[in-house]
PDB file of N, CA and C in Angstrom:
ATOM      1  N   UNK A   1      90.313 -81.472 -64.364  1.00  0.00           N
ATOM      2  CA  UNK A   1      90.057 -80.106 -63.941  1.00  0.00           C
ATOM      3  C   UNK A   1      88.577 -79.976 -63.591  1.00  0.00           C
ATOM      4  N   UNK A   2      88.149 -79.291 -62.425  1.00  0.00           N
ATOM      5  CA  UNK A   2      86.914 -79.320 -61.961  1.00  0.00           C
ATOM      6  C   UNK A   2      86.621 -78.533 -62.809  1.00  0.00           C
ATOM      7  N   UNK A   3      84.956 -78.178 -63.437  1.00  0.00           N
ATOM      8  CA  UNK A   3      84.474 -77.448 -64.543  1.00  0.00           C
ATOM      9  C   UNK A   3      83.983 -75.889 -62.922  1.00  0.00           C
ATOM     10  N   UNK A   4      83.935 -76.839 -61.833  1.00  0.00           N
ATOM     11  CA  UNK A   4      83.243 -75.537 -61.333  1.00  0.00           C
ATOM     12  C   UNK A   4      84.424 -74.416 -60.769  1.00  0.00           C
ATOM     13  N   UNK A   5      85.558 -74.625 -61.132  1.00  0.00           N
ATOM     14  CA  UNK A   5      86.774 -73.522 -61.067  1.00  0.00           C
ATOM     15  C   UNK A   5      86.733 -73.087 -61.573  1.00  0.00           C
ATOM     16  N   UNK A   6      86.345 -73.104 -63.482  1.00  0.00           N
ATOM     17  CA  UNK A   6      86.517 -72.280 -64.538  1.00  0.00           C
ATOM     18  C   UNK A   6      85.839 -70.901 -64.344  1.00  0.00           C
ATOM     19  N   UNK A   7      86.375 -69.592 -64.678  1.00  0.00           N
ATOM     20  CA  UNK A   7      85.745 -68.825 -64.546  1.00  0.00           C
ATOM     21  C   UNK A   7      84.604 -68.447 -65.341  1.00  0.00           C
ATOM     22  N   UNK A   8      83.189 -67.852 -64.751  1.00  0.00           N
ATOM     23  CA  UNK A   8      82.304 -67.294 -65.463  1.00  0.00           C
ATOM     24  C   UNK A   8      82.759 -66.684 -66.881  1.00  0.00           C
ATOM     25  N   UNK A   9      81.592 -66.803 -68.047  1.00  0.00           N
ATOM     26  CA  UNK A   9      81.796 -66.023 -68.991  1.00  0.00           C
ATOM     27  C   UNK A   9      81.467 -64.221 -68.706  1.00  0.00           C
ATOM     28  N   UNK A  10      82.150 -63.855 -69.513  1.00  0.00           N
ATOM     29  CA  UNK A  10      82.148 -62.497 -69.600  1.00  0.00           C
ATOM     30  C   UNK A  10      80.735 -61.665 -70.174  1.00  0.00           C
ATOM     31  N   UNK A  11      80.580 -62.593 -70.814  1.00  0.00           N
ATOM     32  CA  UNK A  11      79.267 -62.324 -71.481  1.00  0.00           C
ATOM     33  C   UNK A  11      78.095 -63.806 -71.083  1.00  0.00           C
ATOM     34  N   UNK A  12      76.941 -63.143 -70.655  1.00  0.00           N
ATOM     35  CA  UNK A  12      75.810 -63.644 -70.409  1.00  0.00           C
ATOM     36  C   UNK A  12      74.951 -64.525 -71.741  1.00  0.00           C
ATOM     37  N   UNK A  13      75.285 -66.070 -71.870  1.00  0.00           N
ATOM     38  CA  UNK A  13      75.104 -66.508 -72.668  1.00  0.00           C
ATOM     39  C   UNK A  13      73.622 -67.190 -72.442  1.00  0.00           C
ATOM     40  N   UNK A  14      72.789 -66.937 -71.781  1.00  0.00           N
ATOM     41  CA  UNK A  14      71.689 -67.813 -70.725  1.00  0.00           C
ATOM     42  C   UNK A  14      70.072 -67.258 -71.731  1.00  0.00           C
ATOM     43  N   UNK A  15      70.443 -67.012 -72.635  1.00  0.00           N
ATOM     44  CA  UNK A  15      69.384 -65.833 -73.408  1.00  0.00           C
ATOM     45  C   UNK A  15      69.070 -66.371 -74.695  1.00  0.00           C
ATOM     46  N   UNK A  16      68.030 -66.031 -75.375  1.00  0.00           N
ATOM     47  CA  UNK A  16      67.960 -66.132 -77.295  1.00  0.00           C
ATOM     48  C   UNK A  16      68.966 -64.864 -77.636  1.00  0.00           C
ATOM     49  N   UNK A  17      69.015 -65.389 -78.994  1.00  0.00           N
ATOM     50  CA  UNK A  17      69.907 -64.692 -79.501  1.00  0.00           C
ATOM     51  C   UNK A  17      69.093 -63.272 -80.663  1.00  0.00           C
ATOM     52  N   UNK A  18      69.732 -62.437 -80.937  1.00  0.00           N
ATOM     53  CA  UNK A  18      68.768 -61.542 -81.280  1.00  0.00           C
ATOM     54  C   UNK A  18      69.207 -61.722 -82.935  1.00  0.00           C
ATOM     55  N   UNK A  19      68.185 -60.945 -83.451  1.00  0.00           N
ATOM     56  CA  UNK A  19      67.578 -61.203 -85.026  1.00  0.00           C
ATOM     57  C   UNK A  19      66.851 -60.193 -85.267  1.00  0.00           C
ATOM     58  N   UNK A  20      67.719 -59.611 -86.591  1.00  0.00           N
ATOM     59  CA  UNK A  20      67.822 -58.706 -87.708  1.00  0.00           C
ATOM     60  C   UNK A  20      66.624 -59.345 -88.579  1.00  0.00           C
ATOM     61  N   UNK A  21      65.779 -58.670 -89.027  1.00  0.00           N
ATOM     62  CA  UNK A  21      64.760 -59.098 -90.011  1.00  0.00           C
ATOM     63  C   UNK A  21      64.608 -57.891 -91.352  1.00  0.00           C
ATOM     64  N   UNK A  22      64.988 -58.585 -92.615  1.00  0.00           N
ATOM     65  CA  UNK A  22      64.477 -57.597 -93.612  1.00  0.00           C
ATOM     66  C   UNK A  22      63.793 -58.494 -94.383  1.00  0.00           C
ATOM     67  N   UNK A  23      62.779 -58.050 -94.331  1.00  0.00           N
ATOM     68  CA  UNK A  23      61.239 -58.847 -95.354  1.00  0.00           C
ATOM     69  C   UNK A  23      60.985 -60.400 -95.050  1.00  0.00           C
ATOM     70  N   UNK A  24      61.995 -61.173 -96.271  1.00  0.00           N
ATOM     71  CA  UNK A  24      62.172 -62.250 -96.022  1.00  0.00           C
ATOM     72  C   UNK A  24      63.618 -63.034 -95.264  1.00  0.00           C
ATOM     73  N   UNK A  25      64.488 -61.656 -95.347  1.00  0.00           N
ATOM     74  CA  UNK A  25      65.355 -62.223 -94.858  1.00  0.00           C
ATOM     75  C   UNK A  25      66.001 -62.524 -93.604  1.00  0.00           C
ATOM     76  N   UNK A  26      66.414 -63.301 -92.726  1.00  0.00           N
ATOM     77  CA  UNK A  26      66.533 -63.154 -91.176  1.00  0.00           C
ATOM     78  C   UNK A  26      67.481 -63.491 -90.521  1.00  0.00           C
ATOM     79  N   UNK A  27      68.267 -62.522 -90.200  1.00  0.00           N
ATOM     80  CA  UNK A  27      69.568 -62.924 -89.976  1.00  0.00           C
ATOM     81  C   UNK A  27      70.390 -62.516 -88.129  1.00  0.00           C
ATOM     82  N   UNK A  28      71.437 -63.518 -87.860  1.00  0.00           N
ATOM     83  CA  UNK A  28      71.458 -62.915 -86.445  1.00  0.00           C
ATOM     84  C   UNK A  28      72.700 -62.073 -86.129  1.00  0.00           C
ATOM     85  N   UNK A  29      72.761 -61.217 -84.930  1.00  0.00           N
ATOM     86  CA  UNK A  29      73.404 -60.224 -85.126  1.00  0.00           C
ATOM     87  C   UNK A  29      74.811 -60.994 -84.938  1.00  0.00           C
ATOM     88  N   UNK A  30      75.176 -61.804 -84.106  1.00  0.00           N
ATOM     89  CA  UNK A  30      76.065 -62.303 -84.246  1.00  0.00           C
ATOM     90  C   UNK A  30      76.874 -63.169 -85.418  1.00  0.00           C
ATOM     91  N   UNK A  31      76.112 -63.564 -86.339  1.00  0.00           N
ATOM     92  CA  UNK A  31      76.675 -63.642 -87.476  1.00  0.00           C
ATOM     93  C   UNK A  31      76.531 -62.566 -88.432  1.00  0.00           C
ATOM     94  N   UNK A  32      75.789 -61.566 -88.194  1.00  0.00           N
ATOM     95  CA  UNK A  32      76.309 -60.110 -88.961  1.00  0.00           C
ATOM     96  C   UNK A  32      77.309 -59.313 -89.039  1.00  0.00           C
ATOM     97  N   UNK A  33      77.625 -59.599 -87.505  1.00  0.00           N
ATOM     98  CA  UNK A  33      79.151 -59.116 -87.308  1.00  0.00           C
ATOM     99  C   UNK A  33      80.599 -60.064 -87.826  1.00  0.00           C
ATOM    100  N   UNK A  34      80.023 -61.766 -87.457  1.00  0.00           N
ATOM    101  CA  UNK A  34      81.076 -62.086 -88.690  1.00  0.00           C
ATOM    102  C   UNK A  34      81.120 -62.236 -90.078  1.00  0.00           C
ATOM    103  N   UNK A  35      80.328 -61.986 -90.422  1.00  0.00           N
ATOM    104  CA  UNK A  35      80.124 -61.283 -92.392  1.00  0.00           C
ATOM    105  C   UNK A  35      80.845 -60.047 -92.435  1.00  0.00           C
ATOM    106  N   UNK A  36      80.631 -59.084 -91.347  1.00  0.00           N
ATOM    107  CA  UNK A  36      81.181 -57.354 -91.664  1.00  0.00           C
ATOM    108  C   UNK A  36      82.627 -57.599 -91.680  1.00  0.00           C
ATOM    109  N   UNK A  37      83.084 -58.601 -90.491  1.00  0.00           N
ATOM    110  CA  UNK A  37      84.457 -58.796 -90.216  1.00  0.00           C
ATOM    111  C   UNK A  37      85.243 -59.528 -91.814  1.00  0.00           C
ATOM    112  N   UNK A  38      84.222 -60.633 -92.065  1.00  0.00           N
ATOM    113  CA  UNK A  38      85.098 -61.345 -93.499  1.00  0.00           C
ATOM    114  C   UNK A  38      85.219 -60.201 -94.507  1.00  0.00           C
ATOM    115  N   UNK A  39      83.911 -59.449 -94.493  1.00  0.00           N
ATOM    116  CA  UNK A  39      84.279 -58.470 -95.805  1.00  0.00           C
ATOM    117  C   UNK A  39      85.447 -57.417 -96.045  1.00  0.00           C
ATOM    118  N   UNK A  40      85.657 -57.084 -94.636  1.00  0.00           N
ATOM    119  CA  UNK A  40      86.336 -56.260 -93.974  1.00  0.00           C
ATOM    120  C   UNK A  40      87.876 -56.588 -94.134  1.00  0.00           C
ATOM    121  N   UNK A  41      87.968 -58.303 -93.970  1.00  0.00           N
ATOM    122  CA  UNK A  41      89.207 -58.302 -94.115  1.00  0.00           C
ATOM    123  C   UNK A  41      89.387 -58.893 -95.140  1.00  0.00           C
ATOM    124  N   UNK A  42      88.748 -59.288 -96.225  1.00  0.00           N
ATOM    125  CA  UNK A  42      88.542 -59.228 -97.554  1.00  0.00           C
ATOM    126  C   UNK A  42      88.572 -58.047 -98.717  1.00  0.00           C
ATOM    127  N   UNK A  43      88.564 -56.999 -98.133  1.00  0.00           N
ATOM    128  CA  UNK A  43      88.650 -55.934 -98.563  1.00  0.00           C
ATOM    129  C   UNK A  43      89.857 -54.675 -98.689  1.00  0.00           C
ATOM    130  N   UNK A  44      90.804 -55.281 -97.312  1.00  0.00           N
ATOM    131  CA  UNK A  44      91.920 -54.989 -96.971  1.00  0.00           C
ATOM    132  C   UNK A  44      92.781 -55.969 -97.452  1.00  0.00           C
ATOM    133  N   UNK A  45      92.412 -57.247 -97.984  1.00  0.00           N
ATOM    134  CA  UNK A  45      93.740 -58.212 -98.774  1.00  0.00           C
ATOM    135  C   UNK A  45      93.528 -57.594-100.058  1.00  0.00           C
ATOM    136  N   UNK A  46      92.417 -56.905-100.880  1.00  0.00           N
ATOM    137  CA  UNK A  46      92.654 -56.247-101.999  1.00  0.00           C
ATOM    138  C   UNK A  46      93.863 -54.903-102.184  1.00  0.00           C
ATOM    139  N   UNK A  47      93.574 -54.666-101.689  1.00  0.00           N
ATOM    140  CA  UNK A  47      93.943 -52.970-101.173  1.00  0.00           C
ATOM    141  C   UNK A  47      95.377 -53.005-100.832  1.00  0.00           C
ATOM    142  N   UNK A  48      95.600 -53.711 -99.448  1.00  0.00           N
ATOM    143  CA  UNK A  48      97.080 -53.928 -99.079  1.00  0.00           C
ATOM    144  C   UNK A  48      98.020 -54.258-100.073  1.00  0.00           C
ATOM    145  N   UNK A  49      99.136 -54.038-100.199  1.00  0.00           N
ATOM    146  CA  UNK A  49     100.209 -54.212-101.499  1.00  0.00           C
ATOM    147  C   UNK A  49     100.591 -55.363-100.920  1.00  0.00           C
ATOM    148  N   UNK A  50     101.173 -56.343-101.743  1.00  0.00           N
ATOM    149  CA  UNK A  50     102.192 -57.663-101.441  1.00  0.00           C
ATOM    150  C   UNK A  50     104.012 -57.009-101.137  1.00  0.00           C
ATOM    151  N   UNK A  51     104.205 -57.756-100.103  1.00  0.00           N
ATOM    152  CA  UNK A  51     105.255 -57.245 -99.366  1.00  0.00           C
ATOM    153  C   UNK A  51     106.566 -57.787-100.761  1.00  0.00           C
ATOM    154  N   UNK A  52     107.164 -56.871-101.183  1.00  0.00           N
ATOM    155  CA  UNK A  52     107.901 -56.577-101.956  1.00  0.00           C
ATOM    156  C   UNK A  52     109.439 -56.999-101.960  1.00  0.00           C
ATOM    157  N   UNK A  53     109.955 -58.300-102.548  1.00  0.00           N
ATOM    158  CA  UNK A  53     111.085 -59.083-101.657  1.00  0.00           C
ATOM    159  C   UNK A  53     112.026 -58.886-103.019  1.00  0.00           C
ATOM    160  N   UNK A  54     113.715 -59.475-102.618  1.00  0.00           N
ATOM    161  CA  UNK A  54     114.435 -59.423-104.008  1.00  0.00           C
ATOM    162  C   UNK A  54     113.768 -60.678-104.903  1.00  0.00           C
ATOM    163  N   UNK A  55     114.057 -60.238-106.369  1.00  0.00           N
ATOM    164  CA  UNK A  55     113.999 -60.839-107.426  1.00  0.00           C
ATOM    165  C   UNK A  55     114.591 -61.900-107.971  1.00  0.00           C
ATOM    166  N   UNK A  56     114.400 -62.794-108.502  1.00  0.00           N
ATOM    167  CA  UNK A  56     115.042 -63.754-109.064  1.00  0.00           C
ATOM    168  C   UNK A  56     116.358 -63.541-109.107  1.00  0.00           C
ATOM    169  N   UNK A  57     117.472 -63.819-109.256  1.00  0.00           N
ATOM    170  CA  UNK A  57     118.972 -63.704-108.783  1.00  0.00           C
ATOM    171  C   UNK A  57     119.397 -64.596-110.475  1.00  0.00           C
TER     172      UNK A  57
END
């Protein structure tokens, strides 16, 4: 497959990446958003009930 058929990305990857700074700590936004996402759905496997099936027979 020729690479020059593939279509462009959607997003403009040609750049630094940006960075969150608190004091010492330095973090990038793109992995901030996948921390919010793990907690997020870490937080909803608490919460959500276990799907409720018959019992031992």
């Amino acid at each position: 497959m020729d690479p020059a058929a593939l279509p462009a990305s959607p997003i403009n990857l040609d750049h630094p990446g940006h960075y969150l700074h608190w004091g010492v700590i330095q973090l990038s936004v793109a992995n901030l958003v996948v921390i919010a996402a793990m907690i997020v759905v870490f937080v909803l496997a608490l919460l959500l009930p276990f799907p409720k099936g018959k019992g031992p027979s």
